[in-house]
N, C-alpha and C. Protein backbone atom coordinates (compact mmCIF):
# COMPACT_ATOMS: atom_id res chain seq x y z
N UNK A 1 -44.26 -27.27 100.74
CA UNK A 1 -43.70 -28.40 101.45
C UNK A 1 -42.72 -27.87 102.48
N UNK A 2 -42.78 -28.81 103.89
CA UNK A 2 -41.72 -28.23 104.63
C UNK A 2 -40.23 -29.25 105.06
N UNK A 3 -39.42 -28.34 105.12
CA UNK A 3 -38.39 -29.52 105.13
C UNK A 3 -37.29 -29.36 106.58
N UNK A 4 -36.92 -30.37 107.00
CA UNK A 4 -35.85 -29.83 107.97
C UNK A 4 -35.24 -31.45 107.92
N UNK A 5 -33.76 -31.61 108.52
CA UNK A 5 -33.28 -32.49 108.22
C UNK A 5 -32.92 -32.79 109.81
N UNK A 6 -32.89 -34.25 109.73
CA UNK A 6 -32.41 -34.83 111.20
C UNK A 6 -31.42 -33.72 112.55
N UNK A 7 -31.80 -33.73 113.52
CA UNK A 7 -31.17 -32.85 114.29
C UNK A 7 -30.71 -31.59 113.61
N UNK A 8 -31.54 -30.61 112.90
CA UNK A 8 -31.27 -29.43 112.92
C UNK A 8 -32.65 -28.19 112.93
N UNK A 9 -32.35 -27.47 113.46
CA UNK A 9 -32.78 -26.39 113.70
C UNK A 9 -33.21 -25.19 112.72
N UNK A 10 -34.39 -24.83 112.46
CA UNK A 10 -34.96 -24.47 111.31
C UNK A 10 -36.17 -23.58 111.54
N UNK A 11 -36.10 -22.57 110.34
CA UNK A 11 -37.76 -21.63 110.98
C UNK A 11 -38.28 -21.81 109.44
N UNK A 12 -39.04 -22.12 110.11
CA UNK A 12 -40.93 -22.33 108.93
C UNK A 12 -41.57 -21.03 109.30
N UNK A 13 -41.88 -20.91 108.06
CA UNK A 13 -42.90 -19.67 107.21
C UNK A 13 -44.07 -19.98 106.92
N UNK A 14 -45.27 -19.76 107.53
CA UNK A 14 -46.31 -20.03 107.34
C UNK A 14 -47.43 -18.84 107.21
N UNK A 15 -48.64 -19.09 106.28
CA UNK A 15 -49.35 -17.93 106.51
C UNK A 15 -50.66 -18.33 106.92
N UNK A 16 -51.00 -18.72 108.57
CA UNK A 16 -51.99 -19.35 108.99
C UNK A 16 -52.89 -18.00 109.98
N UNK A 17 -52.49 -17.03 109.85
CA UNK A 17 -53.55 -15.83 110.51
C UNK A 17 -54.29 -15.51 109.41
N UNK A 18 -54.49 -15.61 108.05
CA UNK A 18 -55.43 -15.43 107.17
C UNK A 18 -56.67 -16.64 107.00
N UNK A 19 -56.34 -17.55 107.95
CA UNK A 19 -57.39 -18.60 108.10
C UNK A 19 -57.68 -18.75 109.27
N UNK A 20 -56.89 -18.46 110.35
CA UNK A 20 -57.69 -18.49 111.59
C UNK A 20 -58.76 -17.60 111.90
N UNK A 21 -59.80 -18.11 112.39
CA UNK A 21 -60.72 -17.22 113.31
C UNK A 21 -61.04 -16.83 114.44
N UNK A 22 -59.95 -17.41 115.21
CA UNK A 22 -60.13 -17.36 116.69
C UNK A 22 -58.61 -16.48 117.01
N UNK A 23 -59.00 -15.35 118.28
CA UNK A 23 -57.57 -14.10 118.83
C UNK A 23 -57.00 -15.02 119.29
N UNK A 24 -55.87 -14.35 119.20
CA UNK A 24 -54.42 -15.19 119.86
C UNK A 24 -54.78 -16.39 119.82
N UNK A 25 -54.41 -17.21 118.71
CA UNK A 25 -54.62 -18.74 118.67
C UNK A 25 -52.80 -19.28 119.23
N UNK A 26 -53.11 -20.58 119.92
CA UNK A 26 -52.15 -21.86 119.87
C UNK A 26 -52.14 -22.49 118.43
N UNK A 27 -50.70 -22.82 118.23
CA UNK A 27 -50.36 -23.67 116.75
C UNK A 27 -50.51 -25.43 117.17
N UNK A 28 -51.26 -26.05 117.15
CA UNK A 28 -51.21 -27.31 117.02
C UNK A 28 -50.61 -28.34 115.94
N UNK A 29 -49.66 -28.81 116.02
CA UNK A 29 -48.82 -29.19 114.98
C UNK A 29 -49.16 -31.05 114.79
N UNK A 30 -49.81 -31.16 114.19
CA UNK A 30 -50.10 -32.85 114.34
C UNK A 30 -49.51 -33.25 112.32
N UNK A 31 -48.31 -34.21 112.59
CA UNK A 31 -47.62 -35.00 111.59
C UNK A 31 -47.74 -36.29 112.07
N UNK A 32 -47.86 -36.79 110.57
CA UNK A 32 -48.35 -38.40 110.51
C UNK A 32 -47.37 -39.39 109.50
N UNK A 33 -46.71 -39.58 109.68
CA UNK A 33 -45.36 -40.32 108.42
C UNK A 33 -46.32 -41.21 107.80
N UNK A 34 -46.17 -41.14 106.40
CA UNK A 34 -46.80 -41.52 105.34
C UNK A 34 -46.11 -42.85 105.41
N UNK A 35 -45.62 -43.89 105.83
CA UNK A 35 -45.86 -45.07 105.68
C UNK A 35 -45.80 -45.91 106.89
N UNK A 36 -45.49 -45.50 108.08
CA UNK A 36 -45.96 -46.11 109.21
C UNK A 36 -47.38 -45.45 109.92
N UNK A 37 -47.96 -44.35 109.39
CA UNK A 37 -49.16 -43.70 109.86
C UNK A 37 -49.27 -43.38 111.39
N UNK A 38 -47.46 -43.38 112.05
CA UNK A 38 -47.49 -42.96 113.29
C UNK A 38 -47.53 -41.42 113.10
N UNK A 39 -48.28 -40.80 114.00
CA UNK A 39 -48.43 -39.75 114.16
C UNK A 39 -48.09 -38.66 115.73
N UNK A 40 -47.29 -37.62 115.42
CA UNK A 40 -46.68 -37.09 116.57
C UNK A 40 -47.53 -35.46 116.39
N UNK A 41 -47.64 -34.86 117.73
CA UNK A 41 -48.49 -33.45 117.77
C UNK A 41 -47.42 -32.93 119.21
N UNK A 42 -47.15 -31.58 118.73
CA UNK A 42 -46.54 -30.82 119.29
C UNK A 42 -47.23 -29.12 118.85
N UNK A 43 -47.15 -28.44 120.15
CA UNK A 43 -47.36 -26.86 120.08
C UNK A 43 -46.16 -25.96 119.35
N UNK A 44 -46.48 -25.38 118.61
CA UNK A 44 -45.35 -24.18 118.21
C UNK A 44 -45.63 -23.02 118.81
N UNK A 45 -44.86 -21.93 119.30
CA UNK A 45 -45.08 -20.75 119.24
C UNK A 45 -44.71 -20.17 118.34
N UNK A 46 -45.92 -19.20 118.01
CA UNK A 46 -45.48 -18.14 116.72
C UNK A 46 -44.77 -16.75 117.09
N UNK A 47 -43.55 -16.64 116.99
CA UNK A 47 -42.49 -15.60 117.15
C UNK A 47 -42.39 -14.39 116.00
N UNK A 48 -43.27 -15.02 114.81
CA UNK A 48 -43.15 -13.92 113.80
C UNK A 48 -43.27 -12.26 114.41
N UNK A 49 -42.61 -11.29 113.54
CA UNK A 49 -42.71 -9.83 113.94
C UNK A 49 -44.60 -9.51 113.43
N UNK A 50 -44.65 -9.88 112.26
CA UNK A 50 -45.74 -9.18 111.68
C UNK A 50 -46.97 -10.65 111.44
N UNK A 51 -47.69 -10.40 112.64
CA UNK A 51 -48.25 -12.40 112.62
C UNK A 51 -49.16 -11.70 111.27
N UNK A 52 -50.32 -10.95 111.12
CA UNK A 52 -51.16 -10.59 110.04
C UNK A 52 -50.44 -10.89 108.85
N UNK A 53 -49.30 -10.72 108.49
CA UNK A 53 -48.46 -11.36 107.30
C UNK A 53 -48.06 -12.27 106.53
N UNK A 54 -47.26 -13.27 108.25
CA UNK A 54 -46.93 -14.70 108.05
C UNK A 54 -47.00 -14.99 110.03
N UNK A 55 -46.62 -16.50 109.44
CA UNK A 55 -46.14 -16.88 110.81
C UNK A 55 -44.99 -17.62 110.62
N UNK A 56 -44.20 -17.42 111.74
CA UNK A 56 -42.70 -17.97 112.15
C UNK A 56 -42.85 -19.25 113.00
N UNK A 57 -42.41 -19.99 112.94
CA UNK A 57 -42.16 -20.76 114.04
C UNK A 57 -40.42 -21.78 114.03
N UNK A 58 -39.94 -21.64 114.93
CA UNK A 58 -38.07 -22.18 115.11
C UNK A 58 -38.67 -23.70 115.55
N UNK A 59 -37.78 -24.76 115.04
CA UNK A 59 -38.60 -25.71 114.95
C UNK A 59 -36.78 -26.97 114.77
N UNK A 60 -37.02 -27.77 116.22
CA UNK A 60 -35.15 -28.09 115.93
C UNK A 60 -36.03 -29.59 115.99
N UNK A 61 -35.42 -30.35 115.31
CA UNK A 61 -35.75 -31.94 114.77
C UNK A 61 -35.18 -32.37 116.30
N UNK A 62 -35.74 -33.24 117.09
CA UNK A 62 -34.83 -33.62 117.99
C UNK A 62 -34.64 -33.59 119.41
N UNK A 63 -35.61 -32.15 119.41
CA UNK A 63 -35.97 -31.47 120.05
C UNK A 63 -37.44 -31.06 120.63
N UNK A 64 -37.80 -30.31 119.10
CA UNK A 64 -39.49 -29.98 119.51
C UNK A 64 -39.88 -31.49 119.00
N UNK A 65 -39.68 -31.96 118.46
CA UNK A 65 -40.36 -33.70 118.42
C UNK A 65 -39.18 -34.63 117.46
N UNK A 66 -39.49 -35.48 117.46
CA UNK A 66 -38.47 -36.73 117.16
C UNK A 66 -39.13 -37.76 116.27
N UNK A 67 -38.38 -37.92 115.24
CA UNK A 67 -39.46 -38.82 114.56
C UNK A 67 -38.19 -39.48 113.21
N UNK A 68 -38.29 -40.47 112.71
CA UNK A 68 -37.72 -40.94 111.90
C UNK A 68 -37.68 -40.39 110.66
N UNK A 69 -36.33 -39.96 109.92
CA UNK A 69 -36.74 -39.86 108.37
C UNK A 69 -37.95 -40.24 107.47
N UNK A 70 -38.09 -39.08 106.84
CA UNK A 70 -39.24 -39.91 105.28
C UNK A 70 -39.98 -38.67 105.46
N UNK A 71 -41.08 -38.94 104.52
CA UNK A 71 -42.19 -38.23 104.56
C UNK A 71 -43.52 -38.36 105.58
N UNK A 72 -43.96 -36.75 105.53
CA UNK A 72 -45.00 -36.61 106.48
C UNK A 72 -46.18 -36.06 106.14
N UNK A 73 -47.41 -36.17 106.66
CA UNK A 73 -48.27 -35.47 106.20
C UNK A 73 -48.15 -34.31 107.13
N UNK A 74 -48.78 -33.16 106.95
CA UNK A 74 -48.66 -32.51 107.90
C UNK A 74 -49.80 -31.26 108.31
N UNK A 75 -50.60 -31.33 109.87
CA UNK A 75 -52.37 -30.98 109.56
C UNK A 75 -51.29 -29.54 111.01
N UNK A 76 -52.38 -28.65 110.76
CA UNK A 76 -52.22 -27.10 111.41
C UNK A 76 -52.98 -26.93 112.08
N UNK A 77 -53.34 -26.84 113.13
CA UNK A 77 -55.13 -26.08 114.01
C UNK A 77 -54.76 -24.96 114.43
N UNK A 78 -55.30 -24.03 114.84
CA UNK A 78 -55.38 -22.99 116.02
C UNK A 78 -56.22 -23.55 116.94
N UNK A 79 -56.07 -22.92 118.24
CA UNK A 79 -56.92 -23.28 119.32
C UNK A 79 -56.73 -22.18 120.32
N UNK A 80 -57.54 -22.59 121.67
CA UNK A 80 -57.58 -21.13 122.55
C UNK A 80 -56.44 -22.10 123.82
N UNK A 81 -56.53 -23.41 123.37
CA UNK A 81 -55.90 -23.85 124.56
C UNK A 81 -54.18 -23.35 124.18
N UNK A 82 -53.01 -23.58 124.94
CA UNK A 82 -51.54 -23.68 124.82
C UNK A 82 -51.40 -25.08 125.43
N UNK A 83 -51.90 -25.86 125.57
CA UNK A 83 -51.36 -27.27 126.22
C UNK A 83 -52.30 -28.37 125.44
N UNK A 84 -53.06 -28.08 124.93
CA UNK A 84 -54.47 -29.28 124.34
C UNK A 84 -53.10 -29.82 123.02
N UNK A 85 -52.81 -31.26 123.10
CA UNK A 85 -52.07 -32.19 122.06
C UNK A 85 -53.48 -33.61 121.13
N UNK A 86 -54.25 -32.89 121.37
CA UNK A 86 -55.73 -33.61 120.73
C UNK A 86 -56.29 -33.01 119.95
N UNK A 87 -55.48 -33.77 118.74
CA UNK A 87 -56.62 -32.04 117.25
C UNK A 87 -57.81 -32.37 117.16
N UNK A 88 -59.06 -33.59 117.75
CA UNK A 88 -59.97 -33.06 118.10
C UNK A 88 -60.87 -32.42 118.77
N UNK A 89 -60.27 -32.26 119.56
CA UNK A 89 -60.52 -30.90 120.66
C UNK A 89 -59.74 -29.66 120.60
N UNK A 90 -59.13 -29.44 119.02
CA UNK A 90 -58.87 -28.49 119.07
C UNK A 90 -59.90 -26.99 118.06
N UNK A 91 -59.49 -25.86 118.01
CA UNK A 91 -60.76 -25.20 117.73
C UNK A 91 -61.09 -25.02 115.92
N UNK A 92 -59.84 -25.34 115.12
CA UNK A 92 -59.99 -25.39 113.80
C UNK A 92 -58.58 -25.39 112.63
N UNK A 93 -59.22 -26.35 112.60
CA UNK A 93 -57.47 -26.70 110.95
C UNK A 93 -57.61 -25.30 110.15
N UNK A 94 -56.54 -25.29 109.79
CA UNK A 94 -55.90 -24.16 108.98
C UNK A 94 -54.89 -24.17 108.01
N UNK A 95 -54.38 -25.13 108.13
CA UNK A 95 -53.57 -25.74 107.05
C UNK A 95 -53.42 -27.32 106.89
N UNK A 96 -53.28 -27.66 105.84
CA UNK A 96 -52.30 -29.27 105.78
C UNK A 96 -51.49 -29.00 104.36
N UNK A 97 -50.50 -30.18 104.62
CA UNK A 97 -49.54 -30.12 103.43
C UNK A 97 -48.56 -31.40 103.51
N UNK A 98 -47.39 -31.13 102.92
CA UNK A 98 -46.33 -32.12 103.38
C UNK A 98 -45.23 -32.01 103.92
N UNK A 99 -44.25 -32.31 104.59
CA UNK A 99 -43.56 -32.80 105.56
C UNK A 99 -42.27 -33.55 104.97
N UNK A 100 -41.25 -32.75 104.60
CA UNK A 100 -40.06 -33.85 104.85
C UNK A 100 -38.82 -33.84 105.74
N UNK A 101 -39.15 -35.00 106.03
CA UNK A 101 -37.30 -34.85 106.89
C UNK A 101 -36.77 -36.20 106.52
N UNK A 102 -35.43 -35.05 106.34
CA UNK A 102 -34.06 -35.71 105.73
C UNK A 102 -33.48 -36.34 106.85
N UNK A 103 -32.50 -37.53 106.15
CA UNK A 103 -31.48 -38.26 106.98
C UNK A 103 -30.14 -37.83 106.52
N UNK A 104 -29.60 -36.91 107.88
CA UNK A 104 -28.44 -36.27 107.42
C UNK A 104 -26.93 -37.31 107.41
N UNK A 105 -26.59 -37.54 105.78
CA UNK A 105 -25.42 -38.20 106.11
C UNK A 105 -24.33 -38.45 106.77
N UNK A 106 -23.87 -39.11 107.70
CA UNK A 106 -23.06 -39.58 108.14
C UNK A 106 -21.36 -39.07 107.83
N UNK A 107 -20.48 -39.44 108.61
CA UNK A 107 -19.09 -39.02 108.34
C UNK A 107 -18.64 -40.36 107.23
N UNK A 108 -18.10 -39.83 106.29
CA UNK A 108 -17.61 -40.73 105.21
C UNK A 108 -16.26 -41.69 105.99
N UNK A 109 -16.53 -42.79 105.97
CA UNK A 109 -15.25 -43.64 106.50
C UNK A 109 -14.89 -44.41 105.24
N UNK A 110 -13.53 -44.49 105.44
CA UNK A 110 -12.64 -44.67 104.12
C UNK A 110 -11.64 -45.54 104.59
N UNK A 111 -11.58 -46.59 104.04
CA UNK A 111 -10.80 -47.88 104.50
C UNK A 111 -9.96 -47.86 103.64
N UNK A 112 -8.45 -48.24 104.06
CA UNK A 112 -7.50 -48.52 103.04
C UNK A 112 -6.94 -49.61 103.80
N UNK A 113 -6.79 -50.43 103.11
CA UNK A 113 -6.95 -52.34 103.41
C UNK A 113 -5.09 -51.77 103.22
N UNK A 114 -4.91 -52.90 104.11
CA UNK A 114 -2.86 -53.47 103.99
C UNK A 114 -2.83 -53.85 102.91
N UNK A 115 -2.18 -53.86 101.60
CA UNK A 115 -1.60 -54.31 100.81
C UNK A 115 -0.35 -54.80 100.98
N UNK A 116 -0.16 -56.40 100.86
CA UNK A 116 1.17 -57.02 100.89
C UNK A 116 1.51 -57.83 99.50
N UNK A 117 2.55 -57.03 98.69
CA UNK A 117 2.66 -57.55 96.86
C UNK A 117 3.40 -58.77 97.42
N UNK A 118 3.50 -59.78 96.43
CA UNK A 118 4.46 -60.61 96.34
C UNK A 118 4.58 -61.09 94.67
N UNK A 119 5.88 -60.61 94.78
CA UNK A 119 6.21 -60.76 93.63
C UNK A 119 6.72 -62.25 93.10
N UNK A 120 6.47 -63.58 92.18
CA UNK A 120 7.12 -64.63 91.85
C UNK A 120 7.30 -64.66 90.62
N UNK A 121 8.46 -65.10 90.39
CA UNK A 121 9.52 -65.30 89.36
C UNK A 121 10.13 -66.60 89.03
């Protein structure tokens, strides 16, 4: 499962060169939130040192795409294109899994109400 939380910046570990079949593939990133079934697709670049190993990709909420808290599904392609955002035209899935992003809490506000005693006797 992958996780990153509202506006922050994060690297995912993936090991998607043991399933690709196509050189120098594009990462096609297509997530689908499991209860509105909106779905967002964005490119990663893979920065890893040793791609045959794993793959890297830096990945900031906010940034490389925007999307509301909750859960996601989440589908992988390679492709030959760097610009194609259509995973059916892209050249082959390689992973799916799940997807969470957190809603990062807020600054705690703390009210302390006027207290006025009155004392009767």
């Amino acid at each position: 499962m992958l996780q990153i939380n509202k506006a922050q910046t994060k690297s995912w570990y993936l090991t998607l060169s043991e399933k690709t079949t196509i050189a120098n593939p594009n990462y096609l990133f297509s997530i689908t939130q499991r209860q509105s079934n909106k779905t967002t697709n964005f490119i990663l670049t893979d920065i890893s040192a040793y791609k045959e190993r794993y793959n890297k990709f830096n990945v900031t909420e906010g940034t490389t795409f925007v999307v509301d808290a909750g859960e996601f599904l989440y589908k992988v392609y390679a492709q030959t294109s760097n610009s194609n955002l259509n995973p059916s035209l892209a050249n082959e899935l390689v992973e799916e899994g799940l997807l969470k992003v957190n809603e990062v809490p807020g600054a705690i506000t703390t009210h302390i109400p006027n207290l006025t005693e009155k004392i009767y006797e």
